[in-house]
N, C-alpha and C. Protein backbone atom coordinates (compact mmCIF):
# COMPACT_ATOMS: atom_id res chain seq x y z
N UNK A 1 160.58 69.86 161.07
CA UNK A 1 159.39 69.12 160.65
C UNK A 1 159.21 69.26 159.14
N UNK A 2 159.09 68.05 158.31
CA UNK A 2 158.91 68.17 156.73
C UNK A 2 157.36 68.25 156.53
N UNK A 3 157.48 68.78 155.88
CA UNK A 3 155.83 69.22 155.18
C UNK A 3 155.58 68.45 154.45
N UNK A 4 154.25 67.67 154.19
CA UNK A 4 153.39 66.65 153.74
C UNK A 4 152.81 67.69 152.81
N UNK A 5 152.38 66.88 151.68
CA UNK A 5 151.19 66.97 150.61
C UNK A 5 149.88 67.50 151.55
N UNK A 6 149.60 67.01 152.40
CA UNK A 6 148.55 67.10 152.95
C UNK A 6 148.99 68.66 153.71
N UNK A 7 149.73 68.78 153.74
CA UNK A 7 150.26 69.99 154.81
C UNK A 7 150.29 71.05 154.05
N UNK A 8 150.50 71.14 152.58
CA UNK A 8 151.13 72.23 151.52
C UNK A 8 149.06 72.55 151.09
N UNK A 9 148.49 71.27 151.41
CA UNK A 9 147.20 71.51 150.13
C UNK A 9 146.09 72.32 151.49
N UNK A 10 146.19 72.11 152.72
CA UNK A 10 145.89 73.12 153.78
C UNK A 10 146.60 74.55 153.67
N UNK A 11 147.60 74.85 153.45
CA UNK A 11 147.72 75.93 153.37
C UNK A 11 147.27 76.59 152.03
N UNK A 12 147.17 76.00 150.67
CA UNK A 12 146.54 76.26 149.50
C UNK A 12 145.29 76.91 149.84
N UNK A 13 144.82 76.15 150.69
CA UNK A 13 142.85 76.11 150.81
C UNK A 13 142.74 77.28 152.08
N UNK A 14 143.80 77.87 152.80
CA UNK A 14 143.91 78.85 153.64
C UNK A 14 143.90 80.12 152.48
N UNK A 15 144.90 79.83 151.99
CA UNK A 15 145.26 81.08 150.80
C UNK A 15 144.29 81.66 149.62
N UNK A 16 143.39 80.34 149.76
CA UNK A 16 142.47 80.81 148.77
C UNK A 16 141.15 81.00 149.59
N UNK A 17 141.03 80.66 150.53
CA UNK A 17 139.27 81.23 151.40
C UNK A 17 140.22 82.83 152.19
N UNK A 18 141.31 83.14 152.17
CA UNK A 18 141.88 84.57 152.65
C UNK A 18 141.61 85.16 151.56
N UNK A 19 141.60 84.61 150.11
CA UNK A 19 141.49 85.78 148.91
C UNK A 19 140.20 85.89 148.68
N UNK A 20 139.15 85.00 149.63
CA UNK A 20 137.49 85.68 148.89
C UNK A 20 137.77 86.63 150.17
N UNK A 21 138.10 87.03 151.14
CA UNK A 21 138.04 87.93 152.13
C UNK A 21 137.52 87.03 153.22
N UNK A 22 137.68 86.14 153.52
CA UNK A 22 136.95 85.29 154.86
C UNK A 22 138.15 85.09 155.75
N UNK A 23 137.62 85.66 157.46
CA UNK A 23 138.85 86.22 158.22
C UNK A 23 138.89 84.34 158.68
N UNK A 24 140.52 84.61 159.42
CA UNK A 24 140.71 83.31 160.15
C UNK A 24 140.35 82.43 160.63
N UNK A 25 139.48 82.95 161.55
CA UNK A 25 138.36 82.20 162.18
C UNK A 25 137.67 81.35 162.03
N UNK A 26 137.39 81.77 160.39
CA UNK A 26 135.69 81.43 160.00
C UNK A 26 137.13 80.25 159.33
N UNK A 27 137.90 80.41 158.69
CA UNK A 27 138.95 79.27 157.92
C UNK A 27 139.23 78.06 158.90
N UNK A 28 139.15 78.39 160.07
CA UNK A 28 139.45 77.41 161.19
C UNK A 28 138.25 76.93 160.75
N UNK A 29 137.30 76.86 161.23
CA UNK A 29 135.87 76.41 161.91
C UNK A 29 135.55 75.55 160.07
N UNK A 30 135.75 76.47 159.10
CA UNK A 30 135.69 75.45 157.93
C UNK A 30 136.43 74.05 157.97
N UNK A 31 137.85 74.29 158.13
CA UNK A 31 138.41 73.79 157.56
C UNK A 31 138.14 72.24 158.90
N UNK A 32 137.90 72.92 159.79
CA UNK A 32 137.72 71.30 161.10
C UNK A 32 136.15 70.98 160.21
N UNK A 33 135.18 71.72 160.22
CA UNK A 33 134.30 70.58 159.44
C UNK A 33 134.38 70.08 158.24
N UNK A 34 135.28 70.49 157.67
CA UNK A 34 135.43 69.28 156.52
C UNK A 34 136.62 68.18 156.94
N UNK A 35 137.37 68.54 158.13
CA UNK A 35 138.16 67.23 158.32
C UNK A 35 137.45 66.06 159.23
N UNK A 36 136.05 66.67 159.77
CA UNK A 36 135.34 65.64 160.29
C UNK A 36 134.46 65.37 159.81
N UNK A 37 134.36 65.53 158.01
CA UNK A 37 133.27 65.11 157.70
C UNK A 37 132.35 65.85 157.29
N UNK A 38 131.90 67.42 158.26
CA UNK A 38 130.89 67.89 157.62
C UNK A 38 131.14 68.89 156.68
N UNK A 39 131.16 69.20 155.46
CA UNK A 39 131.84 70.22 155.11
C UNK A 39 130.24 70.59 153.87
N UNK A 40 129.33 71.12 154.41
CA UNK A 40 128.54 71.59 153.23
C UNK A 40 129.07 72.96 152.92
N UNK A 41 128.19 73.91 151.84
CA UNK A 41 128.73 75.00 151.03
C UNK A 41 129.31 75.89 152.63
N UNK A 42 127.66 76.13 153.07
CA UNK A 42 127.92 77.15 154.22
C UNK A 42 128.64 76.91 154.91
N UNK A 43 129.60 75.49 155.55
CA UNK A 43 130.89 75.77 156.65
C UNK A 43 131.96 75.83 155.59
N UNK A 44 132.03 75.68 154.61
CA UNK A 44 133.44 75.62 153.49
C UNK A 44 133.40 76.79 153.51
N UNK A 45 132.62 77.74 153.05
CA UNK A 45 132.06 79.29 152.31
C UNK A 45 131.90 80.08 153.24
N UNK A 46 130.84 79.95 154.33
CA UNK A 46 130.35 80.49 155.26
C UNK A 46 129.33 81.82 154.31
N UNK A 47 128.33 82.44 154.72
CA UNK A 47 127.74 83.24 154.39
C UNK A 47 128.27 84.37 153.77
N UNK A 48 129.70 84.38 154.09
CA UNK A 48 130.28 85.85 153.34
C UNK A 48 130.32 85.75 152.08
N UNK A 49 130.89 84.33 151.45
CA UNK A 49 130.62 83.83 150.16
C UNK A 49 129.50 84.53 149.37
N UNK A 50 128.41 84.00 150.14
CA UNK A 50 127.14 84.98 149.22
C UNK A 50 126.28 85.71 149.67
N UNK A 51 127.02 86.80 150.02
CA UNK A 51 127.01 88.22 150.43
C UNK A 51 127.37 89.20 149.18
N UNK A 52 126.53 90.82 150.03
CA UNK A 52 126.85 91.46 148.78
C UNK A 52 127.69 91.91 147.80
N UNK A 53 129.02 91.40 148.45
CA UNK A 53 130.49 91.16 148.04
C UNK A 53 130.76 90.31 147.08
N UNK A 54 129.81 89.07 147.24
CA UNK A 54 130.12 88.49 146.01
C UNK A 54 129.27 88.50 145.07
N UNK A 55 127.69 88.92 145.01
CA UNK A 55 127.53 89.24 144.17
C UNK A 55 127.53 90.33 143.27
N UNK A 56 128.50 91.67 143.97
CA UNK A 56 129.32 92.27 143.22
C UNK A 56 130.37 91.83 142.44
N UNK A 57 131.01 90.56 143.03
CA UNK A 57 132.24 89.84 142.70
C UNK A 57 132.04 89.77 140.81
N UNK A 58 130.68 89.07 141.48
CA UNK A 58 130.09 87.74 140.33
C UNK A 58 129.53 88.55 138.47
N UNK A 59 129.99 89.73 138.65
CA UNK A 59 130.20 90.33 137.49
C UNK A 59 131.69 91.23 137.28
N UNK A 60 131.84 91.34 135.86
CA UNK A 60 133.09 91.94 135.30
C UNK A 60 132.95 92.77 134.11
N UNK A 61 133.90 93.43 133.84
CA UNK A 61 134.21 94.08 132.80
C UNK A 61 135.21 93.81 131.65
N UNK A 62 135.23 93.28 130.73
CA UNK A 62 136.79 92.46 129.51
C UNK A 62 137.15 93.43 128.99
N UNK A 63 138.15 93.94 128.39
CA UNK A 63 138.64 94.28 127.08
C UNK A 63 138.24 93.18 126.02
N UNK A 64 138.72 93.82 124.93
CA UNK A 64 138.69 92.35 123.72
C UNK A 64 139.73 91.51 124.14
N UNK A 65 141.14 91.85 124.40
CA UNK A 65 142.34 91.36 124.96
C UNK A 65 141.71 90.19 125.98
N UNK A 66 141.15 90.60 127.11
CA UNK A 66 140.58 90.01 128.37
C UNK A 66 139.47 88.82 127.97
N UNK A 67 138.65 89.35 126.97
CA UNK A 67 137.44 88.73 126.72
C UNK A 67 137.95 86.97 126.17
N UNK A 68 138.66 87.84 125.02
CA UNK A 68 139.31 86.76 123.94
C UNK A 68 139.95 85.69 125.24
N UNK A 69 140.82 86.02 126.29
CA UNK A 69 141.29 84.80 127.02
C UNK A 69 140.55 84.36 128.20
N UNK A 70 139.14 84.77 128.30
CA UNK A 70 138.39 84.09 129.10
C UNK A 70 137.44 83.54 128.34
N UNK A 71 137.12 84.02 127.26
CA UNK A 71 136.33 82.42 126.24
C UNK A 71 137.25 81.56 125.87
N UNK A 72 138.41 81.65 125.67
CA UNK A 72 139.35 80.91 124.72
C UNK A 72 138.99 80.46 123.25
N UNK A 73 140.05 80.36 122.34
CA UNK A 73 139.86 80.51 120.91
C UNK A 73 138.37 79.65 120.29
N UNK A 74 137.86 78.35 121.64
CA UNK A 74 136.87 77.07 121.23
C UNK A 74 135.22 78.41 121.12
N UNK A 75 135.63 79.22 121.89
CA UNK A 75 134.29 79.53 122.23
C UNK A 75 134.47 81.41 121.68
N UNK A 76 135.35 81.84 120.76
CA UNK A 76 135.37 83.18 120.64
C UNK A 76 134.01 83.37 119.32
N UNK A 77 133.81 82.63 118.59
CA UNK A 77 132.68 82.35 117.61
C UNK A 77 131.43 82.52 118.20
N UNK A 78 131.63 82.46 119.74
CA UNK A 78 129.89 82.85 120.07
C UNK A 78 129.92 84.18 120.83
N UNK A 79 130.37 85.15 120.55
CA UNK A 79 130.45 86.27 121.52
C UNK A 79 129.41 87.15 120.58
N UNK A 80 128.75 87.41 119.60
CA UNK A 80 127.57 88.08 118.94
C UNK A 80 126.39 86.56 119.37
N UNK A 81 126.55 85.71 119.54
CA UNK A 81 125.22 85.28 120.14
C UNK A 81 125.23 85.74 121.46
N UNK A 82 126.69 85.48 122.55
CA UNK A 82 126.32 86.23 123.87
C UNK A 82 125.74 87.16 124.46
N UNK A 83 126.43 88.36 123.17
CA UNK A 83 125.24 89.45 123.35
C UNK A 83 123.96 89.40 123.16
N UNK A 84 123.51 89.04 121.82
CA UNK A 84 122.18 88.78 121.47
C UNK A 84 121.12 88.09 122.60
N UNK A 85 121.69 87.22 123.56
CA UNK A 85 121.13 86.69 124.39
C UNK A 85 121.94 87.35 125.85
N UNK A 86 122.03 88.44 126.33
CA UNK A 86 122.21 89.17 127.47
C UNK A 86 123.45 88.56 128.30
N UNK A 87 123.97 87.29 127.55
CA UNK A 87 124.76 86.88 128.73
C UNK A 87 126.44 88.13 128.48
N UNK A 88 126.26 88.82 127.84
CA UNK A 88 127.17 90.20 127.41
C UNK A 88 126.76 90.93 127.26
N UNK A 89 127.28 92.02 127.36
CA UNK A 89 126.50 93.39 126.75
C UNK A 89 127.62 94.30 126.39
N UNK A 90 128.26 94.76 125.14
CA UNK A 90 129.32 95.62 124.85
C UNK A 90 128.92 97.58 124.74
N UNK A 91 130.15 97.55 125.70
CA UNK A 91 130.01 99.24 125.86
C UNK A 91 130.99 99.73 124.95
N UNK A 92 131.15 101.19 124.95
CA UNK A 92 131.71 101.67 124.40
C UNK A 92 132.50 102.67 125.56
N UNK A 93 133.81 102.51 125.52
CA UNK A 93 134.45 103.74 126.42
C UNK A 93 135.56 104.01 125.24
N UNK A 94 136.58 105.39 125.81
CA UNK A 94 137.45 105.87 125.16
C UNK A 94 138.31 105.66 125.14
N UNK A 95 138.36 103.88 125.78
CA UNK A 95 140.03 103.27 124.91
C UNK A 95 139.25 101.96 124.26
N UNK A 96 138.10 101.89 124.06
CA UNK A 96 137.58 101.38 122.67
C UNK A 96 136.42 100.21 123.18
N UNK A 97 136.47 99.28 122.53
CA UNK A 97 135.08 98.60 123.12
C UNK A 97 134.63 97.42 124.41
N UNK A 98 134.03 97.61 125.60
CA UNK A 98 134.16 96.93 126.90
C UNK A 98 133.30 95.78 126.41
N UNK A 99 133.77 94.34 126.84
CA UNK A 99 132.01 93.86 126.99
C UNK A 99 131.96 93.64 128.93
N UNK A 100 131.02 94.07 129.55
CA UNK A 100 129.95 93.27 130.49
C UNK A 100 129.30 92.31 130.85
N UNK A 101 130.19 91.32 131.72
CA UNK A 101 129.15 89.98 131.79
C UNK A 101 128.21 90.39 133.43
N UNK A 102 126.91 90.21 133.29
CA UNK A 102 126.61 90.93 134.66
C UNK A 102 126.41 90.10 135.64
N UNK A 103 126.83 88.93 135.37
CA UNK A 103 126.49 87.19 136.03
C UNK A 103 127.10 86.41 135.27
N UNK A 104 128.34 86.50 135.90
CA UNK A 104 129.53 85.67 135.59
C UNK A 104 129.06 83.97 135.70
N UNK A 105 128.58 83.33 136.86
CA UNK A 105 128.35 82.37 136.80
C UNK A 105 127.20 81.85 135.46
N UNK A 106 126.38 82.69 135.78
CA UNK A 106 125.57 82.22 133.87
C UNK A 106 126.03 82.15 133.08
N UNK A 107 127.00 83.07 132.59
CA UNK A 107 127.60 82.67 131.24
C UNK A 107 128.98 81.88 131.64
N UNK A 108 129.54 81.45 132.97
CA UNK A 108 129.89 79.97 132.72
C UNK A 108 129.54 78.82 132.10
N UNK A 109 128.20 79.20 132.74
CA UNK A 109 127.02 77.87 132.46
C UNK A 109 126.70 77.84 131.19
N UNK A 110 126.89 79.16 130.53
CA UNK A 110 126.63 78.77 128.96
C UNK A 110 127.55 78.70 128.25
N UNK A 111 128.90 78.88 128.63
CA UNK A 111 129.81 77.88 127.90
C UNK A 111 130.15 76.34 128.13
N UNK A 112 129.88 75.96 129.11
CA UNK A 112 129.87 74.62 129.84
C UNK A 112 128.99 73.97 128.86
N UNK A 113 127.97 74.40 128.70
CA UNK A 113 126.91 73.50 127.79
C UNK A 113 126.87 73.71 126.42
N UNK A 114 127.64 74.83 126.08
CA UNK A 114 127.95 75.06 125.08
C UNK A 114 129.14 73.53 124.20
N UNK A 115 130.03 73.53 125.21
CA UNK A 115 130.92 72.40 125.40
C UNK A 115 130.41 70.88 125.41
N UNK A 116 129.23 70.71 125.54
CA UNK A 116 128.20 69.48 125.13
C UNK A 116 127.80 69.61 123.69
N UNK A 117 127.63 70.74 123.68
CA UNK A 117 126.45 71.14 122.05
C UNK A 117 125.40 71.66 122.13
N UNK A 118 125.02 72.18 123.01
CA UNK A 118 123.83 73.22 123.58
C UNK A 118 124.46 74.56 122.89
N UNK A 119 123.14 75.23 122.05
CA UNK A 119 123.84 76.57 121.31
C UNK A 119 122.95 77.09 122.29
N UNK A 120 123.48 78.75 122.35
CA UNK A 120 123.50 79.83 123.10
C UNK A 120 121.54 80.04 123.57
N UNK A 121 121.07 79.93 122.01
CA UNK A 121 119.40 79.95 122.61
C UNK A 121 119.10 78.88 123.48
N UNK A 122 119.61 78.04 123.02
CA UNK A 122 118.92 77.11 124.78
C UNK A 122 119.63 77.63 125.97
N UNK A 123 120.46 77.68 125.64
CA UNK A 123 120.98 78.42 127.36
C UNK A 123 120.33 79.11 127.92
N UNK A 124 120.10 80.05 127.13
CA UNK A 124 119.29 81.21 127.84
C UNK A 124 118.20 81.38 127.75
N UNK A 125 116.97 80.10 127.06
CA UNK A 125 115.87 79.73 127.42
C UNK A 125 115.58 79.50 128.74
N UNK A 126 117.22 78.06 128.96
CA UNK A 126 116.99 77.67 130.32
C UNK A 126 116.93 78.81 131.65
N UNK A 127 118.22 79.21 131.30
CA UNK A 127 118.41 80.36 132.19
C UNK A 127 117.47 81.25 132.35
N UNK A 128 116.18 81.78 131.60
CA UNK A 128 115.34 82.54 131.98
C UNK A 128 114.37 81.59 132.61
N UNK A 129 113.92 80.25 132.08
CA UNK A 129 113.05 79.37 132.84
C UNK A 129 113.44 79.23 134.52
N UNK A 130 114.61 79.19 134.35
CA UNK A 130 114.97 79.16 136.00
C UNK A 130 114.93 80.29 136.68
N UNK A 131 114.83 81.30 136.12
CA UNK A 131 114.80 82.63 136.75
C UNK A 131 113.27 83.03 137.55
N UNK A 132 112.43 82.65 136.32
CA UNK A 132 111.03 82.79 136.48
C UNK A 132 110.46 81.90 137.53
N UNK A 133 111.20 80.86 137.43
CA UNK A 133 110.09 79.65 138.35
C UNK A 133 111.13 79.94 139.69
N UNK A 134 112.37 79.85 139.76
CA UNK A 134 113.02 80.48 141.32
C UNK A 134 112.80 81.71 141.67
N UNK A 135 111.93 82.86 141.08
CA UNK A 135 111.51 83.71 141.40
C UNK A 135 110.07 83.26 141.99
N UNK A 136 109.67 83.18 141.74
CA UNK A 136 108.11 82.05 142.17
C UNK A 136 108.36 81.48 143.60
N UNK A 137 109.27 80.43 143.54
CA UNK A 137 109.37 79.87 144.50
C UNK A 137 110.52 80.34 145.66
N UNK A 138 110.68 81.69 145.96
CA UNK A 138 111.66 82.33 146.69
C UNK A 138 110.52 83.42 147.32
N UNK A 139 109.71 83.56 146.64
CA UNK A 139 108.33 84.56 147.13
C UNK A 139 107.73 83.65 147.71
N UNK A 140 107.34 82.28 147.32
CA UNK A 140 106.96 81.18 147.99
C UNK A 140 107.31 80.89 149.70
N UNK A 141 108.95 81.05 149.39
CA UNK A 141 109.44 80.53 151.09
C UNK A 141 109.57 82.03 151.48
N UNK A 142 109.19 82.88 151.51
CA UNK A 142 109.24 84.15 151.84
C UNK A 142 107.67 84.27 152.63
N UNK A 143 106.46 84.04 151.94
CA UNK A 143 105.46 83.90 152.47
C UNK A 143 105.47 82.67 153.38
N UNK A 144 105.85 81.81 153.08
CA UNK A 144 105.92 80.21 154.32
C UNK A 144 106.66 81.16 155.55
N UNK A 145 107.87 81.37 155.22
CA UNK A 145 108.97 81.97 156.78
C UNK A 145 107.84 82.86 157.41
N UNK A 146 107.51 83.81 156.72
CA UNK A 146 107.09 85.53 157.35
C UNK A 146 105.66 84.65 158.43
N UNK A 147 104.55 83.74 157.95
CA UNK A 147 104.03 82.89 158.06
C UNK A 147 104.05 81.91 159.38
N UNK A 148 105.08 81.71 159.91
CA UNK A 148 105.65 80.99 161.21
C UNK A 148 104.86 81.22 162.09
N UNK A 149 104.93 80.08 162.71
CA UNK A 149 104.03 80.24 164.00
C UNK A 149 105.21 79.81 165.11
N UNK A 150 104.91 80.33 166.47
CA UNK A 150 106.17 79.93 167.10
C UNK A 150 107.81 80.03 167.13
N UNK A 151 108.04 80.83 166.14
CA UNK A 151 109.54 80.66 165.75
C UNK A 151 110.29 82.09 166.26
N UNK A 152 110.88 82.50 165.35
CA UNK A 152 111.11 84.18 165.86
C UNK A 152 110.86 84.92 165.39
N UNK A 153 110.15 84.96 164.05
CA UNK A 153 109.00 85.88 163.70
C UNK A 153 107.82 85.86 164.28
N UNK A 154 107.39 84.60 164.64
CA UNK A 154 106.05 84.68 165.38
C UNK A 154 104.68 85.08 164.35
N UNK A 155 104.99 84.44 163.23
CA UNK A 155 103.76 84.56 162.08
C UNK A 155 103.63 86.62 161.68
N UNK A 156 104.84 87.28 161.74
CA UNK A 156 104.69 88.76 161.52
C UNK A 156 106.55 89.28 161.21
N UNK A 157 106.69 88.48 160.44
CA UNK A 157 108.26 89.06 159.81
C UNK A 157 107.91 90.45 159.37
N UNK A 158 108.90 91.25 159.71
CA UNK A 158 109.32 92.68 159.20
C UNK A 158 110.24 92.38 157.79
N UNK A 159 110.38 93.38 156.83
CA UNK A 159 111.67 93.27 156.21
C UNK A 159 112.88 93.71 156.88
N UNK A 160 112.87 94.41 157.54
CA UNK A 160 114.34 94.62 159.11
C UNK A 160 114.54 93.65 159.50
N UNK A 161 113.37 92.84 159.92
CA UNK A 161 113.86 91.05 160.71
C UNK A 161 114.36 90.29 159.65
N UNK A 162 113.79 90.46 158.08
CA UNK A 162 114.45 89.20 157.34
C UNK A 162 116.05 89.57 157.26
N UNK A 163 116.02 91.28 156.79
CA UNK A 163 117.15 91.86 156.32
C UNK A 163 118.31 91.19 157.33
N UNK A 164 118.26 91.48 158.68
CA UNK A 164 119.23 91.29 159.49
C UNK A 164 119.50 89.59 158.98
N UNK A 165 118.85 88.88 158.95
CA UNK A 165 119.35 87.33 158.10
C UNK A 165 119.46 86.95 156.76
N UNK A 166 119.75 88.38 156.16
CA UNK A 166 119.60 87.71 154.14
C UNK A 166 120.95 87.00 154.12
N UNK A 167 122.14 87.66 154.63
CA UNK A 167 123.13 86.57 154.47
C UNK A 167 122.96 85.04 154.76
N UNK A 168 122.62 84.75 155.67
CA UNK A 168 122.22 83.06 156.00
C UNK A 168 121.31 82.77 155.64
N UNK A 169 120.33 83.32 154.86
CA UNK A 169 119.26 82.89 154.10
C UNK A 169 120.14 82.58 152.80
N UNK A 170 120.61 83.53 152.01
CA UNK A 170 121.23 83.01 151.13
C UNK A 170 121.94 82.06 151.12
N UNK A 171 122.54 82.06 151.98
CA UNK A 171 124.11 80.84 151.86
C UNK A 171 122.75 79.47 152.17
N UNK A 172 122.04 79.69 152.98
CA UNK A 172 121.10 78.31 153.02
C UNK A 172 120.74 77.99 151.88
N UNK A 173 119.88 79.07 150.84
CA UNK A 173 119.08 78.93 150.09
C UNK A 173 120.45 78.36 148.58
N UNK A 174 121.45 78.70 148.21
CA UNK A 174 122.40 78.34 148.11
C UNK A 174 123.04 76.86 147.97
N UNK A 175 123.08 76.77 148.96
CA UNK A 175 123.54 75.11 149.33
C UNK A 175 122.37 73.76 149.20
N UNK A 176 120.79 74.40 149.34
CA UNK A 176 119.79 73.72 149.48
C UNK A 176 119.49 73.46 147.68
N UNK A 177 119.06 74.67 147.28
CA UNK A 177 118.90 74.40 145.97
C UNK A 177 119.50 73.86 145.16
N UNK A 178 121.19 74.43 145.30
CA UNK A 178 122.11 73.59 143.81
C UNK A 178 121.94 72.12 144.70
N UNK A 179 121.47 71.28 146.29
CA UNK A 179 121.71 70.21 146.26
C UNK A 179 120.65 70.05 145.65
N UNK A 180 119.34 70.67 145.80
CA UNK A 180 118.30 69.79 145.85
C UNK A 180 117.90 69.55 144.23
N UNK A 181 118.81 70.78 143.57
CA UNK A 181 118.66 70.87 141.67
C UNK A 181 119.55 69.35 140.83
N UNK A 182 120.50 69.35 141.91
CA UNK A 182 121.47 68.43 141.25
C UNK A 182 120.86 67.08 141.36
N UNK A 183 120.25 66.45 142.38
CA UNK A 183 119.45 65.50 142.70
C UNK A 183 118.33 65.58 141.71
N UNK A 184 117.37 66.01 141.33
CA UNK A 184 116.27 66.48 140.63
C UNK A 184 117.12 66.31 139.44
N UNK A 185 118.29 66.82 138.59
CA UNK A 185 118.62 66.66 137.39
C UNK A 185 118.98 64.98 137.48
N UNK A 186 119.90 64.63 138.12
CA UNK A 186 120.33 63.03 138.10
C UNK A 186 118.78 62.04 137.71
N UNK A 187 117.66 62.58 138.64
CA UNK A 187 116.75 61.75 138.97
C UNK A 187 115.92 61.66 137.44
N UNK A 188 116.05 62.66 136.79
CA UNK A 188 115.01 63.02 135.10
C UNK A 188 116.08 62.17 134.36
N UNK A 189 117.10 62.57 134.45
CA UNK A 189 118.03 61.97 133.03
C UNK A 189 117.91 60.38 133.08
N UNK A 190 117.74 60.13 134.46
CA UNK A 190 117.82 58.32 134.11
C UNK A 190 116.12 57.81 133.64
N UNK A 191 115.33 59.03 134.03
CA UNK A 191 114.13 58.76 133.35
C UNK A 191 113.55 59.14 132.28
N UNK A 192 114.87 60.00 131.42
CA UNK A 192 114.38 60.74 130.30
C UNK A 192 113.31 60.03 129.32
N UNK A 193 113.72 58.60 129.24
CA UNK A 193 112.65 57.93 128.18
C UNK A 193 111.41 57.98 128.62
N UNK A 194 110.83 57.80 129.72
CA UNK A 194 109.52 57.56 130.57
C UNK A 194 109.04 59.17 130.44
N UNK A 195 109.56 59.87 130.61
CA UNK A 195 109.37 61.79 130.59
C UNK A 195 109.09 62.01 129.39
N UNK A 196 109.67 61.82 128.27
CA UNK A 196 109.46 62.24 127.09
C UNK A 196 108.59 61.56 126.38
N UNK A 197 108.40 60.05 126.49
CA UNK A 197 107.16 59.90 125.98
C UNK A 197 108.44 58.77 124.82
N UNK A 198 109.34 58.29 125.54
CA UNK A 198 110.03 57.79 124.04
C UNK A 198 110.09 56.19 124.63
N UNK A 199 109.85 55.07 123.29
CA UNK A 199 109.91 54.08 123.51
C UNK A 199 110.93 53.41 122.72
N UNK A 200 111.41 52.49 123.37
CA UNK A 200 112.66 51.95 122.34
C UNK A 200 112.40 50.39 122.62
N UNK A 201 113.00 50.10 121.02
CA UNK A 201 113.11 49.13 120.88
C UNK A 201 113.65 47.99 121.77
């Protein structure tokens, strides 16, 4: 039997949900809902994704060696604003100087926009604005859940009852927000003129 494109890029997508640590199983059950269609974060990912595993994952440690080839040469000019704005923090050990990213995905995000023309202080304006107001509104659905009437808290959540579900809370909370953020960004930008107050000619 010759192997198809389609046959080589299934086993790719096996090889790489085996290297976040997600057993067989859960690779089966992904991989049939995205061939029928349903494939949101949580059946691609499944909850282990964002578990405490990965957000151990989701920070690192560079050398300068390391650092230098994960900014690449476009973006090595902003590594004293990175620090200055937390998305780094350089240590000192005794084979010479570490930096610390402690949320790898943020300072993706602030080279990504960096890559538009967004300098480092807006990034991490934004990035703290979102911190503050999804902190807000995560205490929010925390009081709504605990709150239930009828469900399986029964209006008297324990932290033992949430604990036993933070994994599928996350992976929900996860998949809900970046959709419901990405929708919400599309929906402002086509109205930026009406938002800002700008009239054109």
């Amino acid at each position: 039997m010759a192997y198809t494109d389609v046959h080589l890029e299934r086993l790719r997508q096996i090889a790489e949900l085996q290297g976040r640590g997600i057993k067989l199983d859960a690779i089966r059950d992904m991989l049939h809902a995205r061939s029928v269609g349903k494939a949101p974060v949580v059946a691609l990912l499944g909850p282990e994704f964002v578990s405490e595993r990965w957000l151990t994952e989701a920070s690192a440690t560079f050398t300068a060696v390391e650092l230098a080839e994960f900014l690449g040469e476009q973006n090595l000019g902003l590594v004293s604003d990175l620090e200055q704005h937390r998305y780094l923090r350089r240590v000192e050990s005794a084979d010479g100087p570490l930096w610390q990213a402690d949320d790898l995905p943020l300072l993706r995000g602030a080279l990504q926009l960096a890559e538009i023309g967004a300098d480092v202080a807006l990034s991490a304006a934004s990035r703290d604005m979102l911190r503050r107001r999804t902190r807000r509104m995560a205490e929010d659905f925390l009081r709504l859940w605990a709150a239930e009437s009828g469900g399986q808290y029964e209006g008297e959540a324990s932290t033992e009852e949430l604990l036993l579900n933070l994994a599928r809370l996350r992976a929900v909370a996860w998949q809900s927000a970046a959709h419901v953020m990405a929708q919400e960004i599309d929906r402002v930008v086509h109205r930026a003129d009406e938002i800002l107050g700008v009239h054109r000619a």
